[in-house]
Protein backbone atom coordinates (compact mmCIF):
# COMPACT_ATOMS: atom_id res chain seq x y z
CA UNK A 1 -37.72 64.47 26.08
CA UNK A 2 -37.34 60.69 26.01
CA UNK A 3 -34.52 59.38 23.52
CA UNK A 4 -34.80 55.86 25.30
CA UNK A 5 -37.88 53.83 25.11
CA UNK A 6 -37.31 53.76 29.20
CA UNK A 7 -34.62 55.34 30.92
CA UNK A 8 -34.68 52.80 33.76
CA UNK A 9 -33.61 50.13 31.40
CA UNK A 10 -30.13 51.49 31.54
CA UNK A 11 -30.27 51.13 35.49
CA UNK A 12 -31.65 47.59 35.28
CA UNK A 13 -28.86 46.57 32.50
CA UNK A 14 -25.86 48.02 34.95
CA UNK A 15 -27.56 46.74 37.98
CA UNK A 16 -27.49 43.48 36.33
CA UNK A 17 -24.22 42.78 35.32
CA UNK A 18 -22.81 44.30 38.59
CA UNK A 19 -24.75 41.18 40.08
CA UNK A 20 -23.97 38.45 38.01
CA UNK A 21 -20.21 39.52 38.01
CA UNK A 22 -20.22 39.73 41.74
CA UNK A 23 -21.92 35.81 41.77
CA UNK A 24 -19.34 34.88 38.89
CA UNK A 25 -16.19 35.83 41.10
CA UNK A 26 -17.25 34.34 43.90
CA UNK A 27 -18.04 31.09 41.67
CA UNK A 28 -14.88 31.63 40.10
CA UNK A 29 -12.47 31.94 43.30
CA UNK A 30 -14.99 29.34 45.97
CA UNK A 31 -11.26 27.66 46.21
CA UNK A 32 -9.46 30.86 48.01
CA UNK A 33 -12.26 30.84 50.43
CA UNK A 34 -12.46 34.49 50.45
CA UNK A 35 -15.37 36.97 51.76
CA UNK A 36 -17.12 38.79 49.53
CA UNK A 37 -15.84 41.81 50.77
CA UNK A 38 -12.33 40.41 50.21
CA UNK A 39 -13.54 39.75 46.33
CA UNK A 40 -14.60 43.26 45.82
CA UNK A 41 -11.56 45.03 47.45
CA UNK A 42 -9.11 42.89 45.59
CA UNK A 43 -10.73 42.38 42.43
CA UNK A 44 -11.24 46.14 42.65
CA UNK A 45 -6.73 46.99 43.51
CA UNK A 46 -6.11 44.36 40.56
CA UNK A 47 -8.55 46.58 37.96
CA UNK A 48 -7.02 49.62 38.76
CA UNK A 49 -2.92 48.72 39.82
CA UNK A 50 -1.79 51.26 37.97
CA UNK A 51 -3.59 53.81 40.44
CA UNK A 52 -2.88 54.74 43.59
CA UNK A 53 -5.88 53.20 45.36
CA UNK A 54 -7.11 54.35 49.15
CA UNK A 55 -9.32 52.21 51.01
CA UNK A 56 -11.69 55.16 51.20
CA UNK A 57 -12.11 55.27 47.29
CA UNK A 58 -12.93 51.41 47.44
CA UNK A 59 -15.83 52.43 49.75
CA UNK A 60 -16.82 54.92 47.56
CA UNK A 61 -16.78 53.43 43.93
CA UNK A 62 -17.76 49.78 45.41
CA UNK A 63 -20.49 51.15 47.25
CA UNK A 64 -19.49 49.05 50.51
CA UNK A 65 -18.68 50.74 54.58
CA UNK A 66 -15.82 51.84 54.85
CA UNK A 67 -15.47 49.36 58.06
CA UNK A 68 -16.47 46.42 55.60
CA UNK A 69 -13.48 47.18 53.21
CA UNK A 70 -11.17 47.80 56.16
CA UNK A 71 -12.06 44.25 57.78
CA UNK A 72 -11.50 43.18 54.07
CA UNK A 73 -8.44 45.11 54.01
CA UNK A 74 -6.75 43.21 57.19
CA UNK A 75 -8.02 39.89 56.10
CA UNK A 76 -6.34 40.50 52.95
CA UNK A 77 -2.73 41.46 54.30
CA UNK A 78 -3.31 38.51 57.10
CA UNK A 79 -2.81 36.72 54.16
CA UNK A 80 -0.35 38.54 52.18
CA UNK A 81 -2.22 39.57 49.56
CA UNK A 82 -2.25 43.34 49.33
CA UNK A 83 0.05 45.62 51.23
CA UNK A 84 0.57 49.65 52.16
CA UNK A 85 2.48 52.14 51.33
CA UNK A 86 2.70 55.71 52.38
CA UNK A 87 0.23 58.12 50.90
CA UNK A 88 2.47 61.62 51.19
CA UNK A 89 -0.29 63.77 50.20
CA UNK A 90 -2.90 62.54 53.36
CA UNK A 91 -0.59 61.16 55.71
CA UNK A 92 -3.92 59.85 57.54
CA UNK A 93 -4.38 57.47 54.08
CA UNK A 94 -2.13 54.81 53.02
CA UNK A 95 -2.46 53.31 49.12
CA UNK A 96 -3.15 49.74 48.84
CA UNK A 97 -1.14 47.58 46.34
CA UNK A 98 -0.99 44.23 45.18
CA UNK A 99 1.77 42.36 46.76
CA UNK A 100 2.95 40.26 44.27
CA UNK A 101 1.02 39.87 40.45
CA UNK A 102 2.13 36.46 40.11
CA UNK A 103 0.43 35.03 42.92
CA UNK A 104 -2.37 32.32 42.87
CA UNK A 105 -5.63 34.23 43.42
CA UNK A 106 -4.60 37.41 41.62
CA UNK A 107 -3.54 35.19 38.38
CA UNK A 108 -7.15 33.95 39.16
CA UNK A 109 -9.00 37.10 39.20
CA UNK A 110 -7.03 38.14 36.54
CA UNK A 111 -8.40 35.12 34.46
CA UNK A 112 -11.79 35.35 35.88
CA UNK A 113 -12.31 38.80 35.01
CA UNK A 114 -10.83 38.17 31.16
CA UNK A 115 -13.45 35.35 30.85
CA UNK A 116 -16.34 37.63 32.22
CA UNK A 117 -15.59 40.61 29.59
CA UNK A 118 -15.35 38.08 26.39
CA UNK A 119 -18.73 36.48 27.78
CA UNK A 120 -20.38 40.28 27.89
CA UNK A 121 -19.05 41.37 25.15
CA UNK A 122 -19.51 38.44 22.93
CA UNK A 123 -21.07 38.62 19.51
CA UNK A 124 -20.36 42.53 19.75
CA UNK A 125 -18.43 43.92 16.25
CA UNK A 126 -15.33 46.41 17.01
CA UNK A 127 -17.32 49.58 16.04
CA UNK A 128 -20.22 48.50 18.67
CA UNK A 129 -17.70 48.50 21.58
CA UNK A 130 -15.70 51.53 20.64
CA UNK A 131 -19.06 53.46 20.76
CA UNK A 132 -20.13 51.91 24.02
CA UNK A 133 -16.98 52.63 25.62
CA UNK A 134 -17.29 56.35 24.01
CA UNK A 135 -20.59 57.19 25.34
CA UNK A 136 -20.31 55.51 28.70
CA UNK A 137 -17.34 57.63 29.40
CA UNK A 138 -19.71 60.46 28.41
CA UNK A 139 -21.44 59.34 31.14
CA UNK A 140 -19.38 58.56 33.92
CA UNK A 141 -18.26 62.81 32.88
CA UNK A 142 -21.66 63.75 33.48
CA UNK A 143 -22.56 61.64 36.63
CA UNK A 144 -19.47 63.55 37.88
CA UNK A 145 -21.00 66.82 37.48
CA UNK A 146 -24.57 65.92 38.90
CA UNK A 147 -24.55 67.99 42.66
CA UNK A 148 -26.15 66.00 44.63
């Protein structure tokens, strides 16, 4: 039962803009001179500060080792950027946070990652993007429930 002309489209599509927003924040912060790894663990703690983030959920969701996003992790607090606090539900865990919202880079990835939504989303009516945003939630619920 095929409701798609091909199913693998939808892989391509996501695959895609993953890429070019990876490229696009590095263009976008060249000046900070961070790693890529840095990019992806920070840009990731600035999309989601209002969660409690580990650095073993950055690993999972970014699909990145886990000893990749801790060297990213110590860079990152060599240059106070992000710091810990105490997880008191795993004591092995700490949550990463954002040291301070107002600083340099994260006003930058902030700004980068405003300009890379209104360049995806351009030319797209209000209805179009409520419905996206409907059924790829649908989505991310069923992905959840897929035993693997």
């Amino acid at each position: 039962m095929s409701f798609y002309k091909e199913e693998s489209n939808i892989f391509y599509i996501y695959f895609q803009i993953i890429k070019k927003y990876k490229k696009y924040m590095e263009e976008s912060l060249l000046e900070f001179e961070l790693t890529p790894a840095e990019i992806d663990v920070l840009t990731f703690l600035i999309n989601n500060m209002d969660k409690d983030i580990t650095a073993s959920e950055i690993s999972m969701n970014r699909g990145i080792s886990k000893g990749l996003v801790s060297r990213a992790v110590n860079l990152l607090k060599d240059k106070n950027l992000i710091g810990t606090e105490e997880n008191l539900e795993d004591g092995r865990s700490v949550y990463l946070k954002i040291i301070n919202e107002e600083d340099d880079v994260v006003k930058k990835v902030k700004e980068a990652n405003e300009g890379f939504k209104n360049q995806l989303i351009k030319g797209m009516a209000l209805e179009d993007l409520d419905l996206f945003v409907k059924v790829n939630n649908k989505m991310l619920n069923n992905v959840k429930d897929i035993e693997i």
